[in-house]
Protein backbone atom coordinates (compact mmCIF):
# COMPACT_ATOMS: atom_id res chain seq x y z
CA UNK A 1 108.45 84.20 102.52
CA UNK A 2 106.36 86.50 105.34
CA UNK A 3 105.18 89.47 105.58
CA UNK A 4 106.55 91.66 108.22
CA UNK A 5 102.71 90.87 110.25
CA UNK A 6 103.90 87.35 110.01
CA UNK A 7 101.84 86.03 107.64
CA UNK A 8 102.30 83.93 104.65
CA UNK A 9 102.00 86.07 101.35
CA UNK A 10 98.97 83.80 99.34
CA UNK A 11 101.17 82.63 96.87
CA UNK A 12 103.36 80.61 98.66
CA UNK A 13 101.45 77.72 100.09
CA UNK A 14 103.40 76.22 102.98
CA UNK A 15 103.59 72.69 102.92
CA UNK A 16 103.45 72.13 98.85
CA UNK A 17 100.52 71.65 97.32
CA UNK A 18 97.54 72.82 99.09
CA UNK A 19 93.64 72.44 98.50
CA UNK A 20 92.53 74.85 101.16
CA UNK A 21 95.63 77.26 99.54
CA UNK A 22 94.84 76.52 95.95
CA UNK A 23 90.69 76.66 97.10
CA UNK A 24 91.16 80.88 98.80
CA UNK A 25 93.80 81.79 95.32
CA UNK A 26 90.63 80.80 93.20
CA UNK A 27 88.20 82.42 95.08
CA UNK A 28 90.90 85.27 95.52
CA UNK A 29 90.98 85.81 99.09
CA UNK A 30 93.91 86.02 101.29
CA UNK A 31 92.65 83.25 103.81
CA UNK A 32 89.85 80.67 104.38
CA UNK A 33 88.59 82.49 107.02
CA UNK A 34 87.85 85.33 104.65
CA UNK A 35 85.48 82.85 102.05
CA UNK A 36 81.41 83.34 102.27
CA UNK A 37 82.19 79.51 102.37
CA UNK A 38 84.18 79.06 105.99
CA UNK A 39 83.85 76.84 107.59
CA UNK A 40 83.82 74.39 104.63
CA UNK A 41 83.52 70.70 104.20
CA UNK A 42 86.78 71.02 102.44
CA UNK A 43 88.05 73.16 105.11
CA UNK A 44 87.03 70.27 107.88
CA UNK A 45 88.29 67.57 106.03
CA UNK A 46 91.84 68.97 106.09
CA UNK A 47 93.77 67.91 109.02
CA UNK A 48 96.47 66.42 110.60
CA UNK A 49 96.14 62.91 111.56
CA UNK A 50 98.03 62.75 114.22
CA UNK A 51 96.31 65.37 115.86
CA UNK A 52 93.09 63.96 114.22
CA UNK A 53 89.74 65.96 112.68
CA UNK A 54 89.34 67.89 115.94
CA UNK A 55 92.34 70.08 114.73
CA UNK A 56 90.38 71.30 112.07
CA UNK A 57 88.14 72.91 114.55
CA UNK A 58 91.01 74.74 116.33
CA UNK A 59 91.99 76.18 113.19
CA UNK A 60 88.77 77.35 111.99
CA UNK A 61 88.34 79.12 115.49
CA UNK A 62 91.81 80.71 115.48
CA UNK A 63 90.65 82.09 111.67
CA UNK A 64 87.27 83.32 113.29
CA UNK A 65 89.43 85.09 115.75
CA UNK A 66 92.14 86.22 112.83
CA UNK A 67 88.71 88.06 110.86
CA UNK A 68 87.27 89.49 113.79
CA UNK A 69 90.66 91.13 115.49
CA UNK A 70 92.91 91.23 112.26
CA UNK A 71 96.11 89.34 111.49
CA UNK A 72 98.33 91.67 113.69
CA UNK A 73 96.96 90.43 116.36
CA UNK A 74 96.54 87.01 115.15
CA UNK A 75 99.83 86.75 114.68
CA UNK A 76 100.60 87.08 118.21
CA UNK A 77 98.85 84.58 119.82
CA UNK A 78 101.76 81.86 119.43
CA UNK A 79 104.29 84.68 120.62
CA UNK A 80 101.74 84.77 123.53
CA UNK A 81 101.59 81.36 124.20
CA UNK A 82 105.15 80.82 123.90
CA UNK A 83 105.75 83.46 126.61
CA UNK A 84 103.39 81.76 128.84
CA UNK A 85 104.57 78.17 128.31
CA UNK A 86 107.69 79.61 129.51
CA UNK A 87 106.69 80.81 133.19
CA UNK A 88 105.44 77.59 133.62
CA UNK A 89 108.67 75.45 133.22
């Protein structure tokens, strides 16, 4: 389930079982980007393979950018981009 911000409530991983998810519960905070640890070798070592290590990266920049700003505006960046895609076609 979301919040109404749009993001996930910590308890509910999204894809099953998680280490970064199950890593920020133990340390009790509500994202990586919030850990004294971030970035992580944990944290860089989870990715997508088809999109390869470099997503990693991506993600811990968007979470940089979700600490600084906050996740209300975080969670508009894909509404953003979608909105933009869109002019283009």
């Amino acid at each position: 389930m979301n919040r109404v911000d749009g993001s996930r409530r910590l308890r509910e991983p999204c894809l099953g079982e998680c280490k970064l998810y199950a890593c920020a519960a133990a340390r009790e905070v509500e994202y990586c980007g919030l850990c004294t640890e971030f970035p992580c070798d944990l944290f860089a070592n989870q990715f997508d393979p088809e999109h390869g290590q470099s997503s990693a990266f991506t993600r811990a920049g968007l979470l940089a950018y979700r600490k600084k700003a906050g996740t209300k505006k975080f969670v508009e960046i894909p509404r953003r981009l979608r909105n933009e895609e869109a002019k283009t076609i």
